[in-house]
C-alpha atoms as a PDB file:
ATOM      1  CA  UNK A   1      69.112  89.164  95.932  1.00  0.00           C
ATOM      2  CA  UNK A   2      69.842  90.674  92.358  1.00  0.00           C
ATOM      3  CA  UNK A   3      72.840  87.212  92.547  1.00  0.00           C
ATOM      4  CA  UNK A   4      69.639  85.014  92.591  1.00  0.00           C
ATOM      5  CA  UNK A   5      67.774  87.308  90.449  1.00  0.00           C
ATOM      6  CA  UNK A   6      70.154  86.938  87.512  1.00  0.00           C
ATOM      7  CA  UNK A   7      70.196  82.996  88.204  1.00  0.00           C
ATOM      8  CA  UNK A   8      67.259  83.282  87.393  1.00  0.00           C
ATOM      9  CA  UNK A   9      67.407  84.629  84.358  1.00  0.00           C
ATOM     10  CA  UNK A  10      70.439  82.912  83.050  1.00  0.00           C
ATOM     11  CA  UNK A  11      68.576  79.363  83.257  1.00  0.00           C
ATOM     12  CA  UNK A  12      65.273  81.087  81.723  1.00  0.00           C
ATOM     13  CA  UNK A  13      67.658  82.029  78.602  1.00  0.00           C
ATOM     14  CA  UNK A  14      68.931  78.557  78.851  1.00  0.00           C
ATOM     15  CA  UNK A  15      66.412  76.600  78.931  1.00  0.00           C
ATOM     16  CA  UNK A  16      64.729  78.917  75.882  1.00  0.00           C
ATOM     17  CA  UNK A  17      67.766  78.397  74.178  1.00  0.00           C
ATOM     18  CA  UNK A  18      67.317  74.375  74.625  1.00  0.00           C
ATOM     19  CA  UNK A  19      63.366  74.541  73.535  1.00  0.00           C
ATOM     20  CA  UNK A  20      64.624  76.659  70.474  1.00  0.00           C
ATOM     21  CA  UNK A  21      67.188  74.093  69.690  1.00  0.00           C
ATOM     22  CA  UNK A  22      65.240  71.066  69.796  1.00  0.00           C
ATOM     23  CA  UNK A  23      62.086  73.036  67.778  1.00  0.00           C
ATOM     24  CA  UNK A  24      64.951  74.129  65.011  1.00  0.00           C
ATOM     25  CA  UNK A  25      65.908  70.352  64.988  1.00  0.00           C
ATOM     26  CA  UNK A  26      62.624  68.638  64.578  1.00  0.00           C
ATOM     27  CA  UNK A  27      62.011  71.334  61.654  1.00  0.00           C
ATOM     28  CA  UNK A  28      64.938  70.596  59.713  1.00  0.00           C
ATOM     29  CA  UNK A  29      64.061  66.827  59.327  1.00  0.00           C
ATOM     30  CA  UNK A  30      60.735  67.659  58.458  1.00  0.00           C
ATOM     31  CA  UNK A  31      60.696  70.625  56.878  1.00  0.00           C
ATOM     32  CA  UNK A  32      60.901  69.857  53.578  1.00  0.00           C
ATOM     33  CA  UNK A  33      58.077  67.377  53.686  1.00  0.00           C
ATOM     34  CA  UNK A  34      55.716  69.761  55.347  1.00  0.00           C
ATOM     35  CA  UNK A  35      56.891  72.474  52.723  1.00  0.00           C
ATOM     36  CA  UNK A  36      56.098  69.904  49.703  1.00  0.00           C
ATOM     37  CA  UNK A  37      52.508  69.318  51.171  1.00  0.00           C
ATOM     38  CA  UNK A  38      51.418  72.434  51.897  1.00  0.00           C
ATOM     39  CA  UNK A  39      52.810  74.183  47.623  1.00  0.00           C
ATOM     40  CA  UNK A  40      50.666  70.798  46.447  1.00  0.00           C
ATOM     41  CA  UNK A  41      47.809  71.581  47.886  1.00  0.00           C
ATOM     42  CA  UNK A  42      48.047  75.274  46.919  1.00  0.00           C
ATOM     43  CA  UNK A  43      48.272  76.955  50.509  1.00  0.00           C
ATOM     44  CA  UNK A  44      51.476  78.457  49.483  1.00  0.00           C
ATOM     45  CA  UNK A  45      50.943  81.009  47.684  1.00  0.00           C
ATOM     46  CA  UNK A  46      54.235  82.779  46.649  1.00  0.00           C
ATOM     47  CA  UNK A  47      55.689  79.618  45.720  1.00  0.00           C
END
């Protein structure tokens, strides 16, 4: 049972891993363009 048990777990890391990756990647291209919006309309405020 613990076999199945750490299954398991290895695809939960995995597939976190993959959601992580993809959420990193859709930041990166848009990053700087959310960034840019929100210091021009003052929400950032230790920039």
């Amino acid at each position: 049972m613990s076999v199945h048990r750490a299954i398991q777990a290895g695809l939960l890391v995995a597939a976190l891993a993959a959601v992580s990756g993809v959420t990193f990647a859709m930041w990166a291209q848009q990053g700087p363009e959310i960034f840019l919006a929100v210091v021009e309309n003052g929400l950032a405020w230790c920039f």
